[in-house]
Protein backbone atom coordinates (compact mmCIF):
# COMPACT_ATOMS: atom_id res chain seq x y z
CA UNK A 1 31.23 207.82 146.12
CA UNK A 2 33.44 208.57 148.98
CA UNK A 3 33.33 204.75 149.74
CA UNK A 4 34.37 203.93 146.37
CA UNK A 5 37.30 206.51 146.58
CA UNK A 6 38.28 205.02 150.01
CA UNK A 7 38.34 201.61 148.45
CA UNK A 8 40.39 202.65 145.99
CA UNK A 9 42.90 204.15 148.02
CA UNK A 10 43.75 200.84 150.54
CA UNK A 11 43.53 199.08 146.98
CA UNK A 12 46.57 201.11 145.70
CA UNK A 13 48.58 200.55 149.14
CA UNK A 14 48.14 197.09 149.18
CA UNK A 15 49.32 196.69 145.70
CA UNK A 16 51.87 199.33 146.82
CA UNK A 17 52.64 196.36 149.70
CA UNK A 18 52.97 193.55 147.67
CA UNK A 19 55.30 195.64 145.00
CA UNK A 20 58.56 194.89 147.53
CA UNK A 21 57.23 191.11 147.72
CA UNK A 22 56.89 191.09 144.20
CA UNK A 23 60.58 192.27 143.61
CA UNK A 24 62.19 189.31 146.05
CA UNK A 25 60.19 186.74 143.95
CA UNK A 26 61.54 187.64 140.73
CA UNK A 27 65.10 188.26 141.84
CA UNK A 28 65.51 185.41 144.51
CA UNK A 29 67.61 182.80 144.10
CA UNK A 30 65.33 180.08 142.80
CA UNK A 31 64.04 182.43 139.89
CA UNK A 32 67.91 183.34 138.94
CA UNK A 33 68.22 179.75 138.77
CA UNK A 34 65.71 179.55 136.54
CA UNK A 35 67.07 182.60 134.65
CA UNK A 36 69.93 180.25 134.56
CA UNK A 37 68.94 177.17 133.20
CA UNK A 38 67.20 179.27 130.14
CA UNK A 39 70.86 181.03 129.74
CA UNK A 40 72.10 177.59 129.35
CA UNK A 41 69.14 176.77 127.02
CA UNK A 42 70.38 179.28 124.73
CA UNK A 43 73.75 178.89 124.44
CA UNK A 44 73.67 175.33 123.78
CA UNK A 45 70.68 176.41 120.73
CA UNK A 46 71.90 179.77 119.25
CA UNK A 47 74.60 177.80 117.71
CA UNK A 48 72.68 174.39 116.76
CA UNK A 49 73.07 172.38 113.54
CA UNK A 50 69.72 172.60 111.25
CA UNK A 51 68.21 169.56 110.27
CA UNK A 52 67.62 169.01 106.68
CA UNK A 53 63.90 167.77 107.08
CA UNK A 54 63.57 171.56 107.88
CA UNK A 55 63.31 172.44 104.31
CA UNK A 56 60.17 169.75 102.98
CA UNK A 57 58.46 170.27 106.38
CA UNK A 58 58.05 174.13 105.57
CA UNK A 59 56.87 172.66 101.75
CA UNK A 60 54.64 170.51 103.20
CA UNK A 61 52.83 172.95 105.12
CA UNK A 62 53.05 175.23 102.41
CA UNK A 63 51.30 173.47 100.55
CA UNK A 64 48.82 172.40 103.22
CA UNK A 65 48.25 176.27 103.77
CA UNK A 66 48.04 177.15 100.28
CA UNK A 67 45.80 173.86 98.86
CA UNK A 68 44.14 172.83 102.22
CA UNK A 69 44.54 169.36 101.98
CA UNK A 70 47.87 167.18 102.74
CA UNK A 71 50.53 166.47 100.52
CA UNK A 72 50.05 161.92 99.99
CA UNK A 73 52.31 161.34 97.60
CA UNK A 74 55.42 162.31 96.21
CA UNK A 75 55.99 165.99 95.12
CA UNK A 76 59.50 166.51 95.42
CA UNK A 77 61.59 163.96 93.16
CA UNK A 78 61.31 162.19 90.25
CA UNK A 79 62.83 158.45 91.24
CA UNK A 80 59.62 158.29 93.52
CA UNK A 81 57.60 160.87 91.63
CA UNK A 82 53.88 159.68 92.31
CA UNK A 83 54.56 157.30 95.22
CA UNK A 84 52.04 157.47 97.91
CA UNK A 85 53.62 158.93 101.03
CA UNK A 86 52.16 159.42 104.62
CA UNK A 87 53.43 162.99 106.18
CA UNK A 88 53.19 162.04 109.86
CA UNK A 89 54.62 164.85 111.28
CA UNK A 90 52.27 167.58 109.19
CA UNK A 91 50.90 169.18 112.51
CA UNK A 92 54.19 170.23 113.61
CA UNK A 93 55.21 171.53 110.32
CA UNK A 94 52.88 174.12 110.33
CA UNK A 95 54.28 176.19 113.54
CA UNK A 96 57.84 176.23 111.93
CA UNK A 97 56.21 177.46 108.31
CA UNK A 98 54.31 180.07 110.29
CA UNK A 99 57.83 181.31 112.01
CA UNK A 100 59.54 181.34 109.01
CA UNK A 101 56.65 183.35 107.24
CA UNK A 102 57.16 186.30 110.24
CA UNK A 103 60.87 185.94 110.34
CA UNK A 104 62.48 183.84 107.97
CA UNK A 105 65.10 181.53 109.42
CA UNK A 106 65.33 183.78 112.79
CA UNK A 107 61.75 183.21 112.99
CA UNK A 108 62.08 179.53 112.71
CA UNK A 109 65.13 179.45 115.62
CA UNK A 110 63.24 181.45 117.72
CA UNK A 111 60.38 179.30 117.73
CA UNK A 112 63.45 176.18 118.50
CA UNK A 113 64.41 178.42 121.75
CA UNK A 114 61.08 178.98 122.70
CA UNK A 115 60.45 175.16 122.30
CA UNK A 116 63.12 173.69 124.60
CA UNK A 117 62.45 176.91 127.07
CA UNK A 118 59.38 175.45 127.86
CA UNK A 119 60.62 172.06 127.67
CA UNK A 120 62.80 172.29 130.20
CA UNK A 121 60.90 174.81 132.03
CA UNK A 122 58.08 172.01 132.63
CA UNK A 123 60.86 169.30 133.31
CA UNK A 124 62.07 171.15 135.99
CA UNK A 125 58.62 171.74 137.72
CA UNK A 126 58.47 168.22 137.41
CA UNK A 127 61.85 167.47 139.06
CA UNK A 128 61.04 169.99 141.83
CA UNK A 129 57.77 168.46 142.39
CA UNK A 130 59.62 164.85 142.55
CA UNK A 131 62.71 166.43 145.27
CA UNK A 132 61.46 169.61 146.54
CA UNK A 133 64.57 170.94 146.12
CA UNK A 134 64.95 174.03 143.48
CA UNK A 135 68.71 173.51 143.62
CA UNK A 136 69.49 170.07 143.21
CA UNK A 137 66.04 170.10 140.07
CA UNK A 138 68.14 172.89 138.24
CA UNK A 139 70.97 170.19 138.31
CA UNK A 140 69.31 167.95 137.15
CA UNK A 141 67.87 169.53 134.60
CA UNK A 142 71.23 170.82 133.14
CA UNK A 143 72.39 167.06 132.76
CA UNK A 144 69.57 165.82 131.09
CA UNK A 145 70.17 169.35 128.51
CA UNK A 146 73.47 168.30 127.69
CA UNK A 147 72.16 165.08 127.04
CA UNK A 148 69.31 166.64 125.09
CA UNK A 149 71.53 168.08 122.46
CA UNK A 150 71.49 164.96 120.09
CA UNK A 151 68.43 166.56 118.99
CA UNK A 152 68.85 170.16 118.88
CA UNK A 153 67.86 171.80 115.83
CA UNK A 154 64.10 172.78 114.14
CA UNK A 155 63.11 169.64 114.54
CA UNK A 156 59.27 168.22 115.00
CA UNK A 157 60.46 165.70 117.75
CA UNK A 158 60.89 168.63 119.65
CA UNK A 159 56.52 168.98 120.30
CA UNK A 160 57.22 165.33 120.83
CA UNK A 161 59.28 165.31 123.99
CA UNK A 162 57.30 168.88 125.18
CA UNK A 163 54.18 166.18 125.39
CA UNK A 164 56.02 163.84 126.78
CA UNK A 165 56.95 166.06 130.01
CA UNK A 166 53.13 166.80 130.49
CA UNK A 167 52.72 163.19 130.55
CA UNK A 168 54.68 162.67 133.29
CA UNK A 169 53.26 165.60 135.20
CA UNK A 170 49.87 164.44 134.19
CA UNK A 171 50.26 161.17 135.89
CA UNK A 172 52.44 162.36 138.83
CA UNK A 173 50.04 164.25 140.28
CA UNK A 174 47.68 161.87 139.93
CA UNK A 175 49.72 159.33 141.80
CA UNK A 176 50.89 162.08 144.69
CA UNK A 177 47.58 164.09 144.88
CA UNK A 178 44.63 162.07 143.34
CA UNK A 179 43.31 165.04 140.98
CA UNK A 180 41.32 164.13 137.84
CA UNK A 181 43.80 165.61 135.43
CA UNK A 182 43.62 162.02 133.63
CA UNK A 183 40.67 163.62 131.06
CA UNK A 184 43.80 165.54 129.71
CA UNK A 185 45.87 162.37 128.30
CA UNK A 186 43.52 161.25 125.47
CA UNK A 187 43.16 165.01 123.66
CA UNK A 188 46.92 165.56 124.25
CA UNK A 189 47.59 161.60 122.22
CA UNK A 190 45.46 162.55 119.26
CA UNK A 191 47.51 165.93 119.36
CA UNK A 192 50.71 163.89 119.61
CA UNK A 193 49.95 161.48 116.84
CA UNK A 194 49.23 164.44 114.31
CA UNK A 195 52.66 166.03 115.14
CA UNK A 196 55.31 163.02 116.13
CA UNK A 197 56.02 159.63 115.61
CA UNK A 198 57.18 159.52 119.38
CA UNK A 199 53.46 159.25 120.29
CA UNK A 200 54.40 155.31 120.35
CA UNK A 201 57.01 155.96 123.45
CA UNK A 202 54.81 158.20 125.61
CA UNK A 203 51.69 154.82 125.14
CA UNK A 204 54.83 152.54 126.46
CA UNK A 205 55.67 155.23 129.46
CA UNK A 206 52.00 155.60 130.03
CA UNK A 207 51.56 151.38 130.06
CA UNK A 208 54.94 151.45 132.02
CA UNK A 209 53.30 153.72 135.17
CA UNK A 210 50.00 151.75 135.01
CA UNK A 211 51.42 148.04 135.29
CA UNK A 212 53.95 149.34 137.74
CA UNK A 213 50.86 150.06 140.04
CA UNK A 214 49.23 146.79 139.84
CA UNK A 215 51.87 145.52 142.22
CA UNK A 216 52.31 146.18 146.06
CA UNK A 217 55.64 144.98 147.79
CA UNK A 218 59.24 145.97 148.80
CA UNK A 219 62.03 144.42 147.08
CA UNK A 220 65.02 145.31 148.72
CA UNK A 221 65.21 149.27 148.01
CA UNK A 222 62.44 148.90 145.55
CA UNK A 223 59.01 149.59 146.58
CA UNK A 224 55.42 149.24 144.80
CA UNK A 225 52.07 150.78 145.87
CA UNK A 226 48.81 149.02 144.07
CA UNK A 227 46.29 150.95 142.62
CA UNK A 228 43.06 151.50 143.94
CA UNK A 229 40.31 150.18 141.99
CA UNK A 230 38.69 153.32 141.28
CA UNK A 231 42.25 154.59 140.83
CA UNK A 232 42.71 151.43 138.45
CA UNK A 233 39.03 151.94 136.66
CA UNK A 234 40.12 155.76 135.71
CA UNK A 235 43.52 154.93 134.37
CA UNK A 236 41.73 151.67 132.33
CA UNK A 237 39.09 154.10 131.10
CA UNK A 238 41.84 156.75 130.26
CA UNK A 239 44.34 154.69 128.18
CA UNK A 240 41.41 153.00 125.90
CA UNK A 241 40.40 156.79 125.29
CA UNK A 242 43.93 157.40 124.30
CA UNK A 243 43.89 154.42 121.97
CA UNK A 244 41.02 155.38 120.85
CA UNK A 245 42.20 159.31 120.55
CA UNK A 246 45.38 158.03 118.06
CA UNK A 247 42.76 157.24 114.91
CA UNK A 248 41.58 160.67 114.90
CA UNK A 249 44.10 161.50 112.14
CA UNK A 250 44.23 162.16 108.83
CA UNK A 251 45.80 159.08 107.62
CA UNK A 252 43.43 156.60 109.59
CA UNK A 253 44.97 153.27 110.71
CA UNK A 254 48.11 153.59 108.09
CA UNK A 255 49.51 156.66 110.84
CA UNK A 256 49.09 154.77 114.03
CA UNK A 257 51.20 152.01 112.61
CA UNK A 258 54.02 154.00 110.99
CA UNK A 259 56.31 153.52 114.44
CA UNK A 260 55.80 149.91 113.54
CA UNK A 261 57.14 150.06 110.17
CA UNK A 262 59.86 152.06 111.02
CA UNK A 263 61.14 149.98 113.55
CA UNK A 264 60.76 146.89 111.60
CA UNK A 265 60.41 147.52 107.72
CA UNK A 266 63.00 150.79 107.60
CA UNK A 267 66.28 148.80 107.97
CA UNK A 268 68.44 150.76 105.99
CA UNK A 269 67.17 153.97 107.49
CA UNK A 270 67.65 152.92 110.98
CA UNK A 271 71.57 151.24 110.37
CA UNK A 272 72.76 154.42 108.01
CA UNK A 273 71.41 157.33 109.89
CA UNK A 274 73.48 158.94 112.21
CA UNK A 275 71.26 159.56 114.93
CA UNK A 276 69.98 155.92 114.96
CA UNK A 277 73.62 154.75 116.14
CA UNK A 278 74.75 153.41 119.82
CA UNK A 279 76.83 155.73 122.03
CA UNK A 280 80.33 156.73 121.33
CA UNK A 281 81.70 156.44 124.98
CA UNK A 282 84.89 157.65 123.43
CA UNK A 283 82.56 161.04 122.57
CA UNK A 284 82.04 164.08 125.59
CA UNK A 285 78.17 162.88 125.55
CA UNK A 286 78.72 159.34 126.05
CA UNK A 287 80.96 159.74 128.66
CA UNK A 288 78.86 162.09 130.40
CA UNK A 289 76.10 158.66 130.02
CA UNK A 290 78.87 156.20 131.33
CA UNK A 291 79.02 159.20 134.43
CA UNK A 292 75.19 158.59 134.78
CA UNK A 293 75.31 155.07 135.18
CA UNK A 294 78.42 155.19 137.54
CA UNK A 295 76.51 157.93 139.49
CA UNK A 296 73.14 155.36 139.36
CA UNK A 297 74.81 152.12 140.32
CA UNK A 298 76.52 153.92 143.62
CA UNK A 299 73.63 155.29 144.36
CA UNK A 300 71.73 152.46 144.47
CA UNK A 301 74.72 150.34 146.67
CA UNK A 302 75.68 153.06 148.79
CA UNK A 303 72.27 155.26 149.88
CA UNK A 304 69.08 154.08 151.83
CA UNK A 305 66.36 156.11 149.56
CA UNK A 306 63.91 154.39 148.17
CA UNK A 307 63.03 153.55 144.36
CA UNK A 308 59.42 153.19 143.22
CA UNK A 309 58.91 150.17 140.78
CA UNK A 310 57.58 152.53 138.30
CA UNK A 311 60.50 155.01 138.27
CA UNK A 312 62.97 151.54 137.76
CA UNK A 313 61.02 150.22 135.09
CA UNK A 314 61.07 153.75 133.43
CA UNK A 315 64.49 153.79 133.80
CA UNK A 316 65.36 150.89 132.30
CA UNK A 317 63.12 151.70 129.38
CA UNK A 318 65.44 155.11 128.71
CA UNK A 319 68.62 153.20 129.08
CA UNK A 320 67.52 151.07 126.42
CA UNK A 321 66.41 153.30 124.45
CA UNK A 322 69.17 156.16 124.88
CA UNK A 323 72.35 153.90 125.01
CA UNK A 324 70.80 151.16 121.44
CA UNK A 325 70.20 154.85 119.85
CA UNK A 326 71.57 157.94 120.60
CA UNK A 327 68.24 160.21 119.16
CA UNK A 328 66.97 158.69 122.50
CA UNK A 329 69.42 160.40 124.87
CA UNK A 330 66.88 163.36 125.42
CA UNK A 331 64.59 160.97 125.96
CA UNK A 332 67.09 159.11 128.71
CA UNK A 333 67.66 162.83 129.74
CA UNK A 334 63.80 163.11 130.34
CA UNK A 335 63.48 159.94 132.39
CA UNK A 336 66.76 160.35 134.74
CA UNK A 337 66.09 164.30 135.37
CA UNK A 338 64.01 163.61 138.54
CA UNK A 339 65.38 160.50 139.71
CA UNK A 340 68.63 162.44 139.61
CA UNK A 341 66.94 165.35 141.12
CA UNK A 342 66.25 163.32 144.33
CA UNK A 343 69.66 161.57 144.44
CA UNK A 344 71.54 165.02 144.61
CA UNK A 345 69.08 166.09 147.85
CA UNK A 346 72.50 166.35 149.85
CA UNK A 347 72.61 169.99 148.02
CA UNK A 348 71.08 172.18 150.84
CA UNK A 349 68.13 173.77 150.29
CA UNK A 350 66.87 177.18 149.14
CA UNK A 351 66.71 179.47 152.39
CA UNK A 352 65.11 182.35 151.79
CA UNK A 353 67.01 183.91 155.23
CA UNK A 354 70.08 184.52 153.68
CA UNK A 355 68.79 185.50 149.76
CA UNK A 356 70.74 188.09 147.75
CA UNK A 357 68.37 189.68 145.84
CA UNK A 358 70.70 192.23 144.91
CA UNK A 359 73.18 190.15 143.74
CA UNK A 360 70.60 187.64 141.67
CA UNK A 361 69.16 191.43 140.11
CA UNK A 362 72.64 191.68 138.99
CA UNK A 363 73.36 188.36 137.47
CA UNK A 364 70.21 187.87 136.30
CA UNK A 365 70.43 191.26 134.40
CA UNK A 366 73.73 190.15 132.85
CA UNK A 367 72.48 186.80 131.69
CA UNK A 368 69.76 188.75 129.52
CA UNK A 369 72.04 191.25 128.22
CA UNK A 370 74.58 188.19 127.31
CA UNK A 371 71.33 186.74 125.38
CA UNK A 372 70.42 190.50 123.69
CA UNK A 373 73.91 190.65 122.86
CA UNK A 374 74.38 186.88 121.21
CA UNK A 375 70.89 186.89 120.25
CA UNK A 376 71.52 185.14 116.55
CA UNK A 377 71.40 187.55 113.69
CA UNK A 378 69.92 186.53 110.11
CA UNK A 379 73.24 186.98 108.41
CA UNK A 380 74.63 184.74 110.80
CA UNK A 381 72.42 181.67 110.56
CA UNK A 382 72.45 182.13 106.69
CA UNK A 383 76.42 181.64 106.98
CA UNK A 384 75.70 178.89 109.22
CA UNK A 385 73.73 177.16 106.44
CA UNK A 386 75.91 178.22 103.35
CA UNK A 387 78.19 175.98 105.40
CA UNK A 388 75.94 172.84 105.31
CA UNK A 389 73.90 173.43 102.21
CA UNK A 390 75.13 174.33 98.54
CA UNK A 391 74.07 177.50 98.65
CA UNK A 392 77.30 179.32 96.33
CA UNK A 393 75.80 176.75 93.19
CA UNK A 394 72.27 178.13 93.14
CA UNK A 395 72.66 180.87 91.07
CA UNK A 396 74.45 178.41 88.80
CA UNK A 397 71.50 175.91 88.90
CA UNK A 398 68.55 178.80 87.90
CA UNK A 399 70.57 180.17 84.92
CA UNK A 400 72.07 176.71 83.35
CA UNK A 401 69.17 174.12 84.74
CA UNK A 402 70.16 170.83 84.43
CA UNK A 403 69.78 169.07 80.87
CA UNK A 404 68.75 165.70 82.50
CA UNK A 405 68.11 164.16 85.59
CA UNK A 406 70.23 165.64 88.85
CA UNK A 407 71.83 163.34 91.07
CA UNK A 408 72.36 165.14 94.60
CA UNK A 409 73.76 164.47 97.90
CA UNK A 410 71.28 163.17 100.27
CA UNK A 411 71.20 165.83 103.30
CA UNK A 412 71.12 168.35 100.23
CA UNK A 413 67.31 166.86 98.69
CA UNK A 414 64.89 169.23 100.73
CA UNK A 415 66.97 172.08 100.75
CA UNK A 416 67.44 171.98 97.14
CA UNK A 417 63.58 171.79 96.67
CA UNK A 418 62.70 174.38 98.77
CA UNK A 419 65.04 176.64 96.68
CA UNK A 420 64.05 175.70 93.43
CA UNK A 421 60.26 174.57 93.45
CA UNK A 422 60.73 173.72 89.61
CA UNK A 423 63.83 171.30 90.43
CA UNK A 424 63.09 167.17 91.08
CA UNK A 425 65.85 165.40 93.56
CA UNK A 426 67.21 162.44 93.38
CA UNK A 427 66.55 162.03 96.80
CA UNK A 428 65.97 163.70 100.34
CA UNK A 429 65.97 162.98 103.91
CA UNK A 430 62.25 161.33 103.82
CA UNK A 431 64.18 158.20 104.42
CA UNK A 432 60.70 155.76 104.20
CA UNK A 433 60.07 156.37 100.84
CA UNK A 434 63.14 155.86 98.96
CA UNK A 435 63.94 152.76 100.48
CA UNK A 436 60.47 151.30 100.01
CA UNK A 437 61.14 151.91 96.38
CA UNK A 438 64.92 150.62 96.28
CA UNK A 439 66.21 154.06 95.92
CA UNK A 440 67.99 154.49 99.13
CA UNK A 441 69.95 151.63 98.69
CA UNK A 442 70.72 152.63 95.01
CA UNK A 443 72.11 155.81 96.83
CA UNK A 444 74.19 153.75 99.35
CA UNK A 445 75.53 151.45 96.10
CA UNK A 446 76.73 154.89 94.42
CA UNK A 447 78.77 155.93 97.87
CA UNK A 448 80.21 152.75 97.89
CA UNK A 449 80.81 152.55 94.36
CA UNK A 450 79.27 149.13 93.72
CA UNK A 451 78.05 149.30 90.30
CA UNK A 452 78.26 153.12 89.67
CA UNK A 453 77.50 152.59 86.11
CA UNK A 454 74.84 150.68 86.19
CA UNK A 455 73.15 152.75 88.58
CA UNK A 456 73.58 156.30 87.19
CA UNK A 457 72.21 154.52 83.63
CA UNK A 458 69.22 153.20 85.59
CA UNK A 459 68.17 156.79 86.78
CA UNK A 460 69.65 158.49 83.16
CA UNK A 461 71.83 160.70 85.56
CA UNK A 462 73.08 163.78 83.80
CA UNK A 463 74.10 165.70 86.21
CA UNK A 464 75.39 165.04 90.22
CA UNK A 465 75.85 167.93 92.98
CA UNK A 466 78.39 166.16 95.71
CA UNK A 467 80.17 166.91 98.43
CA UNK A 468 83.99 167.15 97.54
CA UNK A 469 85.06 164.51 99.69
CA UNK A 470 82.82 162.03 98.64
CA UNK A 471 84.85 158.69 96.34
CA UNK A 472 82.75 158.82 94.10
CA UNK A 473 83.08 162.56 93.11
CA UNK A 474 86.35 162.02 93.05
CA UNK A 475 85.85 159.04 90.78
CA UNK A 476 83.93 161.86 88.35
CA UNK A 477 85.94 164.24 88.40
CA UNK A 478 88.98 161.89 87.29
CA UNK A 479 86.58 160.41 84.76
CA UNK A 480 86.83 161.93 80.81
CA UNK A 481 83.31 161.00 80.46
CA UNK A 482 82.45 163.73 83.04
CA UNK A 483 83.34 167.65 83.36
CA UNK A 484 83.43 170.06 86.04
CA UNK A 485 80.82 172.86 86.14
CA UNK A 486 80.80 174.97 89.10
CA UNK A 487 83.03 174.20 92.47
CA UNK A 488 83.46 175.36 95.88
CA UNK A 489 84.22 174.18 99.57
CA UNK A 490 81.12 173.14 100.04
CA UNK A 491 79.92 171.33 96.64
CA UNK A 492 80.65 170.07 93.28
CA UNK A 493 78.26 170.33 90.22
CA UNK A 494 79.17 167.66 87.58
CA UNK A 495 77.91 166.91 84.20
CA UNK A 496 78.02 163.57 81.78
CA UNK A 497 79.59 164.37 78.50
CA UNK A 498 77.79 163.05 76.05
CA UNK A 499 80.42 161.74 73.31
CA UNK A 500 82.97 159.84 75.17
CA UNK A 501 84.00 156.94 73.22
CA UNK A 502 84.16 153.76 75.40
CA UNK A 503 87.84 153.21 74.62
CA UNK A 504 88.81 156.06 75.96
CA UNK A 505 88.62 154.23 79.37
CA UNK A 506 87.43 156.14 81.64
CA UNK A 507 87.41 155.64 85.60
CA UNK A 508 83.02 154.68 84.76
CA UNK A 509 83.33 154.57 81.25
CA UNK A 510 82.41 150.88 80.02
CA UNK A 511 86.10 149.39 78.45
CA UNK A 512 86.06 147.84 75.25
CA UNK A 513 86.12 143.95 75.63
């Protein structure tokens, strides 16, 4: 007993001892870096754009939830109403339906901020593996977030790139330290596949690292290290497991070839969506790209580090891919963060000697109050979305439902839906489907006003909800054949009138010959 007692007594000192050591770890200078880098994190999020694919993911899981099976065809509008439809992002729907069931849309940004927390709290560990240096990672780091941005919002490619950065830890330490963490990959692909169509890019950054170590040589500042061949046989054994991993999947075959057929079926979706355009360089973000490639090229000209073949090769991929489409930039951000990480090694080193914990207490405890005290509210992200959506014509909608066939705006489709579960769209931001059909290009016609007539008689449109800006709601509301309804800043709800002699000539009312 009065062993146990004794025991228990040089227990509590020692914890008593390691109490001050505790205290320097969490306020030295690396962790208020850290605290840092999460500050940034959150200022650059609490005040995101949503997406509008927010609105049918949380259906979609919804109804997953509710019927236990996945939604395969068309649901939501009646131009495609029946259509068979693959939902390859339903794993990652369900987190952002499960936020929003414990706190609405807070819930759902909260679980956006926790989601590019850890994103960039792994892509640091992984530029701080690749440098060694805390200071010049974190600096890193904050370029490739600003570069991240592009896809900000409660988005599903955000699991996407979080797999991605375990990728690339995965296989660095297996190329600095030789530990089986390769039995990881294949589970974390047949995850990936289930939640993102960006499963495609982390095969062609996995097949990127393995050819790169089939060569051994030194080309200028470019070196290559071969494989061994048991290294070799794991890797081999590894990436058929992952191939093998991507048809466990609801969908079969049809979901690992989706990235196929958007990249070579989708046209329309991939020239008309914003995020699928090149870089403005005239835009903040693409001249903070054009600074990365002037930083890169004098770099490589005017230091004597060393490039591995494998970290070339990946950067070329993410140049490609981040300067043909700008969705890729986080991507591009991923890619550069530790190459960058090693170029900036000039920045001298953490040294614990001359630490101020006191000092990174106190800045670290005003970076969390500045978060308490931002820290978005409900009302303020429902403002935020009365701003994008047509929220002021709802009440409208329920008490005078359309008499025919509603043709909305296209960002407006899922939100629409999600409000009024009774109410078929036109058309929403599940691009793949309305243009297999013809539908999205129907839509583009009516923007452009080629054939307006025709069109809106093809679909029996009664009704449209526009933007104000848009020609042709200016070409309706101009138009005898059409009246007014409800307006606001954000929307305009129009309806056909029903006896409007063709004489009359309206702007889309058929003359008389």
């Amino acid at each position: 007993m009065y062993k146990d007692v004794a025991a228990s007594e040089r227990e509590l000192n020692l914890n008593r001892s390691d109490i001050p050591r505790l205290s320097r770890l969490v306020f030295s200078f690396p962790a208020m870096l850290v605290a840092l880098l999460l500050t940034l994190v959150f200022l650059l999020a609490r005040g995101g754009k949503g997406d509008p694919d927010i609105w049918w993911h949380l259906r979609n899981a919804e109804y997953l939830l509710q019927f236990h099976q996945l939604p395969r065809m068309d649901m939501y509008s009646f131009t495609v109403a029946g259509h068979p439809w693959i939902n390859h992002e339903w794993l990652a729907e369900i987190p952002y339906y499960l936020a929003w069931r414990a706190g609405g849309l807070l819930g759902i940004r909260i679980l956006e901020i926790a989601l590019l927390d850890v994103i960039f709290l792994a892509l640091l560990y992984f530029c701080y593996e690749a440098s060694g240096n805390i200071k010049a990672a974190v600096l890193a780091v904050c370029y490739s977030l600003f570069l991240a941005t592009v896809s900000f919002g409660p988005r599903t490619i955000l699991f996407g790139y979080l797999y991605m950065v375990i990728l690339l830890i995965l296989l660095q330490q297996f190329r600095l330290r030789g530990r089986t963490t390769l039995w990881a990959i294949p589970p974390l692909f047949c995850l990936w596949i289930n939640t993102h169509g960006s499963w495609l890019l982390g095969m062609i950054i996995f097949s990127i690292t393995v050819a790169a170590g089939l060569l051994q040589g030194s080309w200028g500042q470019v070196q290559a290290e071969r494989w061994t061949p048991a290294q070799f046989r794991a890797l081999l054994l590894t990436g058929m497991a992952s191939v093998a991993a991507l048809f466990v999947n609801p969908f079969g075959p049809r979901l690992v070839f989706y990235p196929f057929d958007l990249a070579y079926r989708q046209k329309l979706n991939i020239s008309h969506i914003a995020e699928w355009v090149t870089v403005n360089f005239h835009e903040l973000r693409g001249k903070m790209v054009l600074a990365l490639l002037v930083l890169l090229l004098l770099s490589a000209l005017l230091r004597a580090g060393r490039w591995t073949l494998a970290e070339v090769l990946l950067l070329l991929f993410g140049l490609y891919c981040g300067l043909t489409y700008s969705r890729f930039l986080f991507l591009l951000g991923i890619l550069v963060a530790p190459i960058l990480a090693r170029i900036l090694d000039f920045v001298p080193p953490y040294n614990r000697q001359i630490d101020k914990y006191l000092l990174n207490a106190l800045l670290m405890l005003l970076m969390v109050a500045g978060m308490v005290r931002y820290w978005p509210r409900t009302a303020e992200i429902q403002n935020a979305v009365a701003q994008d959506y047509p929220v002021g014509v709802l009440p409208y909608l329920k008490a005078h439902p359309p008499s025919g066939p509603l043709l909305n705006f296209y960002l407006w489709g899922g939100y629409l839906g999600w409000q009024d579960r009774n109410l078929k769209v036109f058309i929403d931001s599940r691009v793949d489907i309305f243009e297999y059909t013809g539908v999205f290009q129907d839509y583009l016609d009516l923007l452009a006003l080629k054939k307006p007539v025709a069109i809106l008689d093809k679909y029996k449109i009664r009704t449209v909800l526009f933007t104000p800006d848009e020609p042709l709601t200016y070409v309706l509301e101009h138009d005898p054949g059409w009246k007014v309804l409800y307006t606001d800043a954000t929307c305009v709800l129009l309806e056909r009138v029903d006896a409007v002699p063709a004489a009359t000539g309206g702007l889309l009312t058929p003359r008389s010959p």
